[in-house]
Protein backbone atom coordinates (compact mmCIF):
# COMPACT_ATOMS: atom_id res chain seq x y z
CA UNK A 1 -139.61 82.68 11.89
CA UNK A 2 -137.87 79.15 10.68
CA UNK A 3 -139.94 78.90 8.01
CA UNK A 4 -140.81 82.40 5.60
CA UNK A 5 -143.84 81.53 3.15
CA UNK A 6 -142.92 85.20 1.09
CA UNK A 7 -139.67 83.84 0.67
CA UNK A 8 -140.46 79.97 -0.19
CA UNK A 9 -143.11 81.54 -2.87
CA UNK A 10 -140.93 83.72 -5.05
CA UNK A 11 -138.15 80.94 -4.92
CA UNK A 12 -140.77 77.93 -5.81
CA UNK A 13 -140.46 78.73 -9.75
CA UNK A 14 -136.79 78.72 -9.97
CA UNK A 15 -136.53 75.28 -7.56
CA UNK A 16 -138.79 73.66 -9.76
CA UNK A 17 -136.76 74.18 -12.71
CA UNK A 18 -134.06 73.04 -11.04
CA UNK A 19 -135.98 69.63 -10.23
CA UNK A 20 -137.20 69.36 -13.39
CA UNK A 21 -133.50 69.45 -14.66
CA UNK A 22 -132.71 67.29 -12.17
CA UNK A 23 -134.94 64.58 -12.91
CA UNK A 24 -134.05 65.04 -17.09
CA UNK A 25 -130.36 64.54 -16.18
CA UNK A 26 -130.79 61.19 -14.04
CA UNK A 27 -133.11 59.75 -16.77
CA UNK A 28 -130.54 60.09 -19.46
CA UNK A 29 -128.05 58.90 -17.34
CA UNK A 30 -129.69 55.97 -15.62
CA UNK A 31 -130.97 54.81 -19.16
CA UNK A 32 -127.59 55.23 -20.53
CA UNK A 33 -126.15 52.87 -17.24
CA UNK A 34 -128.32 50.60 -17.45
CA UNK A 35 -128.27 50.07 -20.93
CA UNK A 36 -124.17 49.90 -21.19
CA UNK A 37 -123.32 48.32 -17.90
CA UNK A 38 -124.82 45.29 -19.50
CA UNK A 39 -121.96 45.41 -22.22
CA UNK A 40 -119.53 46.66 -19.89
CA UNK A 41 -119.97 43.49 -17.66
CA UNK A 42 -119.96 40.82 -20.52
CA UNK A 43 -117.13 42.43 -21.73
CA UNK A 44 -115.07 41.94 -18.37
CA UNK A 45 -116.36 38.50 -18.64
CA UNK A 46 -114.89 38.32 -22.14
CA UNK A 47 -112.42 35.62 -23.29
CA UNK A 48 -110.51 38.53 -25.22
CA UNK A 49 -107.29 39.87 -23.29
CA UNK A 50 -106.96 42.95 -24.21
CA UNK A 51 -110.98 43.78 -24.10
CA UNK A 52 -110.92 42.44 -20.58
CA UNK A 53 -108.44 44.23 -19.47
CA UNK A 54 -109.33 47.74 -20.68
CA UNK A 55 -112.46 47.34 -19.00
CA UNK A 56 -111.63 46.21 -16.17
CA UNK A 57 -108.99 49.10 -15.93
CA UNK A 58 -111.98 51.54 -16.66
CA UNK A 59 -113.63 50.36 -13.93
CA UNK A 60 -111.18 50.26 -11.37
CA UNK A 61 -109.70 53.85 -11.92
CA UNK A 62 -113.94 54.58 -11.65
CA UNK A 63 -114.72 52.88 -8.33
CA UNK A 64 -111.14 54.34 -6.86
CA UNK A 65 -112.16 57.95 -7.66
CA UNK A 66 -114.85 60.38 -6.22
CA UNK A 67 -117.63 61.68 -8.60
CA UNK A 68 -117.19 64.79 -7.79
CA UNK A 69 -113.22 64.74 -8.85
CA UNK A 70 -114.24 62.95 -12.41
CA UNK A 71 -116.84 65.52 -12.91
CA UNK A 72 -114.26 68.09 -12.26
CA UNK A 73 -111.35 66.61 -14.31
CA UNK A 74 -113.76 66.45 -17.16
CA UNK A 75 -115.29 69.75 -17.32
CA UNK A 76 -112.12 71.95 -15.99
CA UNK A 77 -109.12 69.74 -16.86
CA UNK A 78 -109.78 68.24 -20.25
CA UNK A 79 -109.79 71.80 -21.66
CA UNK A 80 -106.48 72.01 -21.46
CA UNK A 81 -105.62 69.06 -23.84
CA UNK A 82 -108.30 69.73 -26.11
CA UNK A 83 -111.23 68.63 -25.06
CA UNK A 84 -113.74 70.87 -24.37
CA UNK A 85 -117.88 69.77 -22.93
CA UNK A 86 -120.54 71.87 -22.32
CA UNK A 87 -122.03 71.84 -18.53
CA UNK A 88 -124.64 69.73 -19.43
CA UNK A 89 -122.69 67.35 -21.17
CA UNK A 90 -119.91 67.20 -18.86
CA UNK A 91 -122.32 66.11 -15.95
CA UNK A 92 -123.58 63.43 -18.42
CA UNK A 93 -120.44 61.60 -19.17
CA UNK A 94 -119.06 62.11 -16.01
CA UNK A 95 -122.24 60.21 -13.96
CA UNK A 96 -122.70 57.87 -17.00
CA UNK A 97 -119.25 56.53 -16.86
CA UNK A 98 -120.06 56.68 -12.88
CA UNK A 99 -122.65 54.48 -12.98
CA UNK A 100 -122.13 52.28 -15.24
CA UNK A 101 -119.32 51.26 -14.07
CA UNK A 102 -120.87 50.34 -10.78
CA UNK A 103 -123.84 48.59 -12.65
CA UNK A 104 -121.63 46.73 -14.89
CA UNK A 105 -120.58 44.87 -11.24
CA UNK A 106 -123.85 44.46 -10.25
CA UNK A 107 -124.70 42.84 -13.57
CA UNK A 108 -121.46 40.98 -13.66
CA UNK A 109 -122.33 39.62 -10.34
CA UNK A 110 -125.79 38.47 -11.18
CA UNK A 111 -124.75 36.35 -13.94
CA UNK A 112 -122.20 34.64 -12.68
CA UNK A 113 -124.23 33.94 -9.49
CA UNK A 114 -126.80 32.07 -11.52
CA UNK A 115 -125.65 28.05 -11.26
CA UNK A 116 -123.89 26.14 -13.98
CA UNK A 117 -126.37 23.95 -14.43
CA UNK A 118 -128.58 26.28 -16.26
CA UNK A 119 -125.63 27.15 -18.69
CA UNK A 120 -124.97 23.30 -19.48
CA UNK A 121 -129.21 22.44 -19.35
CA UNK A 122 -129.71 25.42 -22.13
CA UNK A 123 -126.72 23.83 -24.06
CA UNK A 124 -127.93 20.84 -23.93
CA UNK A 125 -131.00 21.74 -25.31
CA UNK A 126 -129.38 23.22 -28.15
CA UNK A 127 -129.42 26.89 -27.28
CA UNK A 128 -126.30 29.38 -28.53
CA UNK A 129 -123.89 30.88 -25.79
CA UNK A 130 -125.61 34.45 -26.71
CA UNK A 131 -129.67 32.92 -26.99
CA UNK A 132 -129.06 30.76 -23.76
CA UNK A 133 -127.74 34.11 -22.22
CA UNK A 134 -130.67 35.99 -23.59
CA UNK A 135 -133.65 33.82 -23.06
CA UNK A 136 -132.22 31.76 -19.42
CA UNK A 137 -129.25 33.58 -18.04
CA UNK A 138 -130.19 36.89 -17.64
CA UNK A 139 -133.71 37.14 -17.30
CA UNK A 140 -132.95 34.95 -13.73
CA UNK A 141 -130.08 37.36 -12.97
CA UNK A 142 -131.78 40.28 -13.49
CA UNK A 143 -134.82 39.58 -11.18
CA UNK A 144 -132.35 39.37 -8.38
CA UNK A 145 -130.44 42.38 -9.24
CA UNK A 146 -133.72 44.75 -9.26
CA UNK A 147 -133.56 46.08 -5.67
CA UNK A 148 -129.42 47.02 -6.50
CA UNK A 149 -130.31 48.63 -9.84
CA UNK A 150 -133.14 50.27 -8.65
CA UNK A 151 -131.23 51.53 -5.06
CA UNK A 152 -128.22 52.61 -7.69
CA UNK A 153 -130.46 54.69 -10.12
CA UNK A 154 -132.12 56.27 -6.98
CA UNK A 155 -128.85 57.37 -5.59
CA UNK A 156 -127.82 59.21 -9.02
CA UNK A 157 -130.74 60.92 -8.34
CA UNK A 158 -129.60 62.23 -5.25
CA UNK A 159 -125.80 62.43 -7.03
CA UNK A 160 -126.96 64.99 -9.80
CA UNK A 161 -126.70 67.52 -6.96
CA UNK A 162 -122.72 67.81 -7.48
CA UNK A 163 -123.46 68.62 -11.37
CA UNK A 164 -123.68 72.02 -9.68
CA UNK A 165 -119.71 71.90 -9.47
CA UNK A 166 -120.16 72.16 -13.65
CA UNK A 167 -122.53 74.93 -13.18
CA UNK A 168 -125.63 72.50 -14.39
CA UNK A 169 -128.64 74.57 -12.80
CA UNK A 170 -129.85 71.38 -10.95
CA UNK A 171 -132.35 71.34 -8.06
CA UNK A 172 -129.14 72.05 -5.56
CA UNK A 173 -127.80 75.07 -8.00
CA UNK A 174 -130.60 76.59 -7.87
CA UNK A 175 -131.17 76.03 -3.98
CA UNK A 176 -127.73 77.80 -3.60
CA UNK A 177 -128.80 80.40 -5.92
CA UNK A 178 -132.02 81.81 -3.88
CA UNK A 179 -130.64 81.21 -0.68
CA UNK A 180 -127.74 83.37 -1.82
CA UNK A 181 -129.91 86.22 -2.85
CA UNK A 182 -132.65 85.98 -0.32
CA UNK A 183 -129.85 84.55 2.99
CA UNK A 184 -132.93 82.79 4.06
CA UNK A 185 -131.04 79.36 4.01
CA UNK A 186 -133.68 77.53 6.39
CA UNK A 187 -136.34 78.31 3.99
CA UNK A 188 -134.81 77.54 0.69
CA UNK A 189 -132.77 74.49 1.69
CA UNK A 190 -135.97 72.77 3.76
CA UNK A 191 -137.47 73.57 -0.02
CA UNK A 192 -134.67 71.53 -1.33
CA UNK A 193 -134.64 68.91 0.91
CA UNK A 194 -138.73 68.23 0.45
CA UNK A 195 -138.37 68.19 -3.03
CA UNK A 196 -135.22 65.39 -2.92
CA UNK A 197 -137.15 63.61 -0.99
CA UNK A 198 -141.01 64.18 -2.87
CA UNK A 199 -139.00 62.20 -6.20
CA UNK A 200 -136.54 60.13 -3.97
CA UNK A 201 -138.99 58.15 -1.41
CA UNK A 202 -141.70 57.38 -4.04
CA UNK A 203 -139.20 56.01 -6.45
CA UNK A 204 -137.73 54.00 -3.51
CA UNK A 205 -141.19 52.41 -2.83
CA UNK A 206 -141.27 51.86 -6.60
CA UNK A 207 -138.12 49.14 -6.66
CA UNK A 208 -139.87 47.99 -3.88
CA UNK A 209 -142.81 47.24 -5.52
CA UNK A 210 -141.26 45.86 -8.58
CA UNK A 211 -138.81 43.80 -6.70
CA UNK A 212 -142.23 41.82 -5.36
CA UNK A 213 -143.56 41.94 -8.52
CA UNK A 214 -140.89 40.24 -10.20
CA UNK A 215 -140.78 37.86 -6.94
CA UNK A 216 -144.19 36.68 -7.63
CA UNK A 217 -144.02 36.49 -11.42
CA UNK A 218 -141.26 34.45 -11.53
CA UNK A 219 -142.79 32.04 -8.72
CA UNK A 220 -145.89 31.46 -10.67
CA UNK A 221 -143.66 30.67 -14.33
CA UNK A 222 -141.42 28.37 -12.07
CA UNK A 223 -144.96 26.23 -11.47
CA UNK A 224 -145.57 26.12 -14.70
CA UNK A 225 -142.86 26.33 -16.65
CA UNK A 226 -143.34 27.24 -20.85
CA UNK A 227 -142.22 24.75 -23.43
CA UNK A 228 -138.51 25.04 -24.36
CA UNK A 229 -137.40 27.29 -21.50
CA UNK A 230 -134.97 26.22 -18.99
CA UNK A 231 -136.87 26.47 -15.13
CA UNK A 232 -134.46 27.71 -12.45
C-alpha cells in the first residue's frame, strides 16, 4: 500500500507542529527582510564611503554563499570564537541576513528604476530628499516590486526546511523524524509535501492577487491624481 492511513494518523500531530513552526519562523523572518532590506538598499545607495561599502560587502559575501553553509557556519562554527545561538535563533539570523540581502536588491532596483523626472518634479515642488522618497519614490517602486517580494517571502517559506540542519523542529524535521521511526517514507513525506504546498500555493495566489490590486489602485489615483502629489 503507497499510501498507510494508520501511519499518516499517528504522525499528523507531530507534522503539524512542525508546520506551525514553520510558518512562525518565516513570519519573523520575512517581517524582519522586508523591514531592513529597505535600509540595507538606501544604504548601498548612500553617498557615505565607508557605509556603502560595508554593505555592499555584506551582500556580496551573502549572494556568493549557500544558505545552508551560513546557517551552518553560524550555529556550529561561531562557537568556537565565542559566539554561541540557540537553534532557533541561529535559523533566524542566518535566513534574515539571507533575505534581506536579496530584498535589499530588489528594493535597490525598484528605486532607481523609477525616472528622474519624478525626483527633480518632487524637488521642485519643494519636497525633502527623504519626504520626496517617502511620499513619490517608493510608493511607485514598491508597486512594481510586489510580485518579487512576494515570490522571495514565499520561497523562505519553502527555505525554513534546511533550519533542520540547526536541529529547528520545522515541518521537514519532523517529516524526517516519523519517517525514521515508522520507515514509511511514502506516507510521511507525501504528508510533507501536501502540507508545503497547502501554505505555499495559496500564498502564491495571494501576491497574485495583490499584485492586481495594487495594478488597479494605482491606475485609478493616476486618473485622478490628489493635490500635492507627484503622478507617475
Amino acid at each position: 500500500m503507497v499510501f498507510n492511513v494508520v501511519n499518516a494518523k499517528a504522525a499528523l500531530a507531530g507534522l503539524s507542529m512542525g508546520l506551525l513552526m514553520t510558518i512562525v519562523l518565516t513570519f519573523l523572518c520575512g517581517i524582519t527582510s522586508l523591514t531592513a532590506g529597505i535600509f540595507v538598499a538606501l544604504a548601498k545607495m548612500s553617498k557615505i564611503r565607508i557605509l556603502r561599502f560595508a554593505v555592499t560587502c555584506y551582500v556580496t559575501i551573502i549572494r556568493s554563499t549557500p544558505l545552508l553553509v551560513q546557517l551552518i557556519f553560524i550555529y556550529f562554527a561561531l562557537p568556537f570564537v565565542g559566539i554561541r545561538f540557540g537553534p532557533f535563533m541561529a535559523a533566524y539570523i542566518g535566513l534574515s541576513l539571507n533575505v534581506t540581502a536579496y530584498l535589499s536588491e530588489v528594493y535597490r532596483g525598484g528605486i532607481e528604476a523609477v525616472p528622474k523626472g519624478q525626483h527633480d518634479a518632487a524637488a521642485a515642488i519643494g519636497m525633502t530628499k527623504s519626504t520626496a522618497m517617502a511620499r513619490v519614490i517608493f510608493p511607485q517602486a514598491f508597486r512594481t516590486l510586489i510580485p518579487s517580494l512576494g515570490n522571495y517571502v514565499v520561497s523562505l517559506f519553502k527555505d525554513t526546511s534546511l533550519a533542520s540542519t540547526v536541529t529547528i523542529q520545522e515541518l521537514m524535521f519532523k517529516g524526517q523524524i516519523a519517517a525514521g521511526a515508522t520507515y514509511d517514507y511514502m506516507t510521511i513525506y507525501i504528508m510533507v509535501f501536501v502540507m508545503y504546498f497547502m501554505v505555499g500555493f495559496p500564498a502564491i495566489q495571494l501576491v497574485t492577487y495583490l499584485e492586481k490590486r495594487m495594478k488597479n489602485g494605482y491606475a485609478r489615483k493616476k486618473m485622478t491624481p490628489e493635490n500635492g502629489e507627484v503622478s507617475a
